[in-house]
Protein backbone atom coordinates (compact mmCIF):
# COMPACT_ATOMS: atom_id res chain seq x y z
CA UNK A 1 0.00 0.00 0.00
CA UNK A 2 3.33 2.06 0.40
CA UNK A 3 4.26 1.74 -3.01
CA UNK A 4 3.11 4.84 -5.10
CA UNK A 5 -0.75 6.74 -4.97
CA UNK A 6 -2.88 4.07 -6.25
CA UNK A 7 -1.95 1.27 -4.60
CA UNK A 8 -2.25 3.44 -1.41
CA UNK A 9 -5.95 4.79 -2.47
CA UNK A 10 -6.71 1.36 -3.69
CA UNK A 11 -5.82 -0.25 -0.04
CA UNK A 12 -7.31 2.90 1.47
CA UNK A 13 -10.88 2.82 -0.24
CA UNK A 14 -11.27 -0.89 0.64
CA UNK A 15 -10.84 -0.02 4.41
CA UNK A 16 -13.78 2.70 3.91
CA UNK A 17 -15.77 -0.26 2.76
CA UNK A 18 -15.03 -2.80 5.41
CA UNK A 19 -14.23 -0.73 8.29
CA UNK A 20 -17.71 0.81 7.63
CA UNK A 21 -19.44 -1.89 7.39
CA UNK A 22 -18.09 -3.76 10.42
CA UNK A 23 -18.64 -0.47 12.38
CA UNK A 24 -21.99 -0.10 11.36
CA UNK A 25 -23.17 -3.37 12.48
CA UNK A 26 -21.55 -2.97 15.95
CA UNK A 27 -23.22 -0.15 16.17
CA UNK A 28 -26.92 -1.53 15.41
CA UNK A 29 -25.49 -4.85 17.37
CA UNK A 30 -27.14 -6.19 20.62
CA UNK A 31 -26.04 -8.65 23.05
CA UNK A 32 -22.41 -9.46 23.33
CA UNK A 33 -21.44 -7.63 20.40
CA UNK A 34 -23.05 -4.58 21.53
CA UNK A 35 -21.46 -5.19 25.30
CA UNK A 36 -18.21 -5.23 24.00
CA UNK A 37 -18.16 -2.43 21.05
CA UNK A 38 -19.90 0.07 23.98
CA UNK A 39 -16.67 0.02 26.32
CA UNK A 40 -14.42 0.96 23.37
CA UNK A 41 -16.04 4.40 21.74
CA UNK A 42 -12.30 5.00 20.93
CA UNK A 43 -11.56 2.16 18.28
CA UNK A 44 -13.91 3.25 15.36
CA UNK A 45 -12.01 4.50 12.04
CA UNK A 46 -14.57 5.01 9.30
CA UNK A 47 -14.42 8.32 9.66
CA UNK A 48 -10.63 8.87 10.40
CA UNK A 49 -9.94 6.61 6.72
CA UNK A 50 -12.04 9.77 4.93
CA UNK A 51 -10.00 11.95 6.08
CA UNK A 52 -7.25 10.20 4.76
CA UNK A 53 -8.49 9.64 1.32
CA UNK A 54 -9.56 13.19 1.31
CA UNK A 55 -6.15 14.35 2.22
CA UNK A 56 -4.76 12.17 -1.32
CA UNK A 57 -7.83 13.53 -3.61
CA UNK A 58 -9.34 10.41 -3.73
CA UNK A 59 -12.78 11.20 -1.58
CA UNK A 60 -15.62 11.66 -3.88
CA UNK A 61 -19.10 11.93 -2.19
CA UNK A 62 -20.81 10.02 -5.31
CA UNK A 63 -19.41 6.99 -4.02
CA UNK A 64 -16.16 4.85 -3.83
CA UNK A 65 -15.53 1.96 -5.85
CA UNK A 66 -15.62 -1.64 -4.22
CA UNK A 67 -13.34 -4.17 -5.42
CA UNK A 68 -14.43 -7.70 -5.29
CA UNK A 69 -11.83 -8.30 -2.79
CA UNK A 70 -13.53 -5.75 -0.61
CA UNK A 71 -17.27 -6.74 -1.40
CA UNK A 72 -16.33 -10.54 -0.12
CA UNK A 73 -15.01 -8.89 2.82
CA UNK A 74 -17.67 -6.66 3.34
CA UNK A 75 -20.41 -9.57 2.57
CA UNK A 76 -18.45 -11.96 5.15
CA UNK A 77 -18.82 -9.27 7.92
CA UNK A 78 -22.64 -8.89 7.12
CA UNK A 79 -23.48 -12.60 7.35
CA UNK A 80 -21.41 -13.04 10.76
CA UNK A 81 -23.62 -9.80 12.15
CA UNK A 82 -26.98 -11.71 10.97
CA UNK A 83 -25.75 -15.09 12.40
CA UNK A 84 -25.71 -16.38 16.09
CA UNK A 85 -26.71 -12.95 17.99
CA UNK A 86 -23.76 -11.31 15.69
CA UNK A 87 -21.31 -12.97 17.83
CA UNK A 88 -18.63 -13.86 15.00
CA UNK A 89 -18.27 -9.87 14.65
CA UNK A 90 -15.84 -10.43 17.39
CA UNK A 91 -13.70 -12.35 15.46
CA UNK A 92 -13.32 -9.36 12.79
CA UNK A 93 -12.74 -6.90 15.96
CA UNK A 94 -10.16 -8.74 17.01
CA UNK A 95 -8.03 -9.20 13.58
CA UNK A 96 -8.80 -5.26 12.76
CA UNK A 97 -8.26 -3.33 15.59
CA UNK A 98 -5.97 -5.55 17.33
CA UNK A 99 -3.10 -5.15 14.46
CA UNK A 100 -4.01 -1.54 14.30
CA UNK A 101 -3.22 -1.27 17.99
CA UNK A 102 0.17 -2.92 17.93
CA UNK A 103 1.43 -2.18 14.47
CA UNK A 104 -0.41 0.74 12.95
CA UNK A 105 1.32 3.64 15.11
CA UNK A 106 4.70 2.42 13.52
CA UNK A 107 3.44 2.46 10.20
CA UNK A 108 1.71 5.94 9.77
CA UNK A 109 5.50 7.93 9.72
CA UNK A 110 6.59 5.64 7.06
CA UNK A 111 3.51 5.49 5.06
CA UNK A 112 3.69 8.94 5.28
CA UNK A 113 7.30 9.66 4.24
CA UNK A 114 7.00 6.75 1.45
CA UNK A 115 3.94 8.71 -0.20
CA UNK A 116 5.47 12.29 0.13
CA UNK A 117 1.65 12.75 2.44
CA UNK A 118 1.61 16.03 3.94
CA UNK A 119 0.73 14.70 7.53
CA UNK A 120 0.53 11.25 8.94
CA UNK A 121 -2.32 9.12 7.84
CA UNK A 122 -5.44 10.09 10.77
CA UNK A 123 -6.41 5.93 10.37
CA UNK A 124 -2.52 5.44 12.29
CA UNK A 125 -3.39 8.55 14.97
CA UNK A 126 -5.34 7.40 18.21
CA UNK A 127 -6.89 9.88 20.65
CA UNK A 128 -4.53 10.63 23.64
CA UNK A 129 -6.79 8.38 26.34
CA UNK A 130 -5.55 5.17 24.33
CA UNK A 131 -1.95 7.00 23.57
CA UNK A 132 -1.70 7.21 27.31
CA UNK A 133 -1.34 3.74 28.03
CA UNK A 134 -1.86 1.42 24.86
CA UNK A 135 -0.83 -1.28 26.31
CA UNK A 136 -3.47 -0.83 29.30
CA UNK A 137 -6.05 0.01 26.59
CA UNK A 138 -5.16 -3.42 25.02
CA UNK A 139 -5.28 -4.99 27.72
CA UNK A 140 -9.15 -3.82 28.50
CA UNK A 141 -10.23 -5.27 24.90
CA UNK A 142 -8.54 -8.65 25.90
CA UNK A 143 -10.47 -8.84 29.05
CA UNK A 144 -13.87 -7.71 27.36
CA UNK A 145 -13.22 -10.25 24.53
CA UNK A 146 -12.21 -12.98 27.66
CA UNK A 147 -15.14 -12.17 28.75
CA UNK A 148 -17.63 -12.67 25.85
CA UNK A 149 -15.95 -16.02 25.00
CA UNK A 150 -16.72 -17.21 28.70
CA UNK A 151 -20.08 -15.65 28.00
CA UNK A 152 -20.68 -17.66 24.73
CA UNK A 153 -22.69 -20.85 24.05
CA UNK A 154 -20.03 -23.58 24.23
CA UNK A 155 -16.46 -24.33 22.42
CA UNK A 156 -18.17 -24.48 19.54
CA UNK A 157 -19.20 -21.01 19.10
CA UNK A 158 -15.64 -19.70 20.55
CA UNK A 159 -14.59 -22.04 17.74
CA UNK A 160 -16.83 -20.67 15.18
CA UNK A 161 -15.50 -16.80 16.44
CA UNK A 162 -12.13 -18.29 16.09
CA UNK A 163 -12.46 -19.21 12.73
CA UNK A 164 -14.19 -15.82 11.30
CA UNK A 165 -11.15 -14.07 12.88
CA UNK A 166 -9.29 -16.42 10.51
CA UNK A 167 -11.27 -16.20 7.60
CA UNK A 168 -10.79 -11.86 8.65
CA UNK A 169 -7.28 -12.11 7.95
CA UNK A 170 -7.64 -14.10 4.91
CA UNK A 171 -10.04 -11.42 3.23
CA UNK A 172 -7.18 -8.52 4.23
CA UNK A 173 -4.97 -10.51 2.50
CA UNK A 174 -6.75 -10.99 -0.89
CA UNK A 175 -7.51 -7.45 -0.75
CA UNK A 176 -3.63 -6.65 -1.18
CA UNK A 177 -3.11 -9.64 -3.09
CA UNK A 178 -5.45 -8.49 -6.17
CA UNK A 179 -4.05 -5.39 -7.14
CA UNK A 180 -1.48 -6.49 -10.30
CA UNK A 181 2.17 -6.61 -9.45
CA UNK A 182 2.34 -7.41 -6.28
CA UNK A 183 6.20 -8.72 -5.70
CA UNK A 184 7.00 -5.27 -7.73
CA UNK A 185 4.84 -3.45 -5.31
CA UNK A 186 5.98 -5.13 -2.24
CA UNK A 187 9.62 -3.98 -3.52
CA UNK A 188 8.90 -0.45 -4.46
CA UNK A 189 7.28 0.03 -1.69
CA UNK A 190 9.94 -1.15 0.78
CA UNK A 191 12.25 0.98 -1.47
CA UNK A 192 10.22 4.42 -0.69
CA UNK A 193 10.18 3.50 3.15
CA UNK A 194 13.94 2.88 2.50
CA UNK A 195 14.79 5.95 1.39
């Protein structure tokens, strides 16, 4: 996503799409979905990523463009909210907002310098109360998420949350994976970080 302005917009646009619609769900969510996503007003980025493809030109209020990448990703997080109380959302929670936790702070300076941006990306920028203590913050969403699993009906359905969480990660890799040129990417991108 580092390696020139599409690839970056391309990457960018498919977050709109799946970070909206996982956020929108939590938000209309009830049980343990609900329980968890209302202790943590902080994590949502929807709004943060339009900033961001404002700040490249690449916002247009018509609409944005969904790859098929994104609309499997997007599809898979609607079908876990309508299935089993929504519990499976969990699973997406965790893969998202967990890696944006522990690795996204280190990558918004490089993304930044790599692309020539003007400021830091906002989706790498957390509000100071989770800058304060991340790793207390992180902490609170592993105890919440502890929580709901002890909460849940069975090893099955921890299983079945388990296994979205995989199948999460596997639709943020095909969304990289589809854009053309991806060993050339991965290189030219490393090469901007580089120098």
């Amino acid at each position: 996503s580092v390696a020139g302005h599409d690839e970056y917009v391309h990457f960018t646009t498919a977050m709109f799409h799946f970070y909206g619609a996982m956020e929108e769900r939590f938000a209309a969510a009830d049980g343990l979905p609900k329980l968890v996503w209302s202790k943590f007003p902080e994590l949502p980025r929807q709004s943060k990523i339009k900033r961001d493809l404002q700040m490249v030109g690449a916002w247009k209020e018509s609409g944005l463009p969904m790859s098929a990448a994104t609309e499997r990703y997007v599809q898979a997080i609607h079908t876990a909210a309508d299935e089993e109380g929504g519990v499976r959302l969990l699973g997406h929670l965790y893969v998202r907002y967990f890696a944006d936790l522990f690795g996204g702070r280190a990558l918004g300076a490089p993304t930044r310098i790599a692309l020539s941006l003007p400021e830091t990306p906002h989706f790498y920028v957390w509000c100071a109360s989770v800058e304060t203590d991340r790793r207390a913050y992180i902490e609170r969403i592993y105890e919440e998420l502890n929580a709901a699993g002890d909460a849940m009906d069975g090893a099955e359905q921890r299983d079945r949350v388990g296994e979205e969480a995989r199948a999460a990660f596997a639709h943020n890799a095909a969304v990289y994976v589809e854009q053309p040129g991806l060993e050339w990417g991965a290189a030219k991108g490393a090469m901007n970080i580089a120098v």
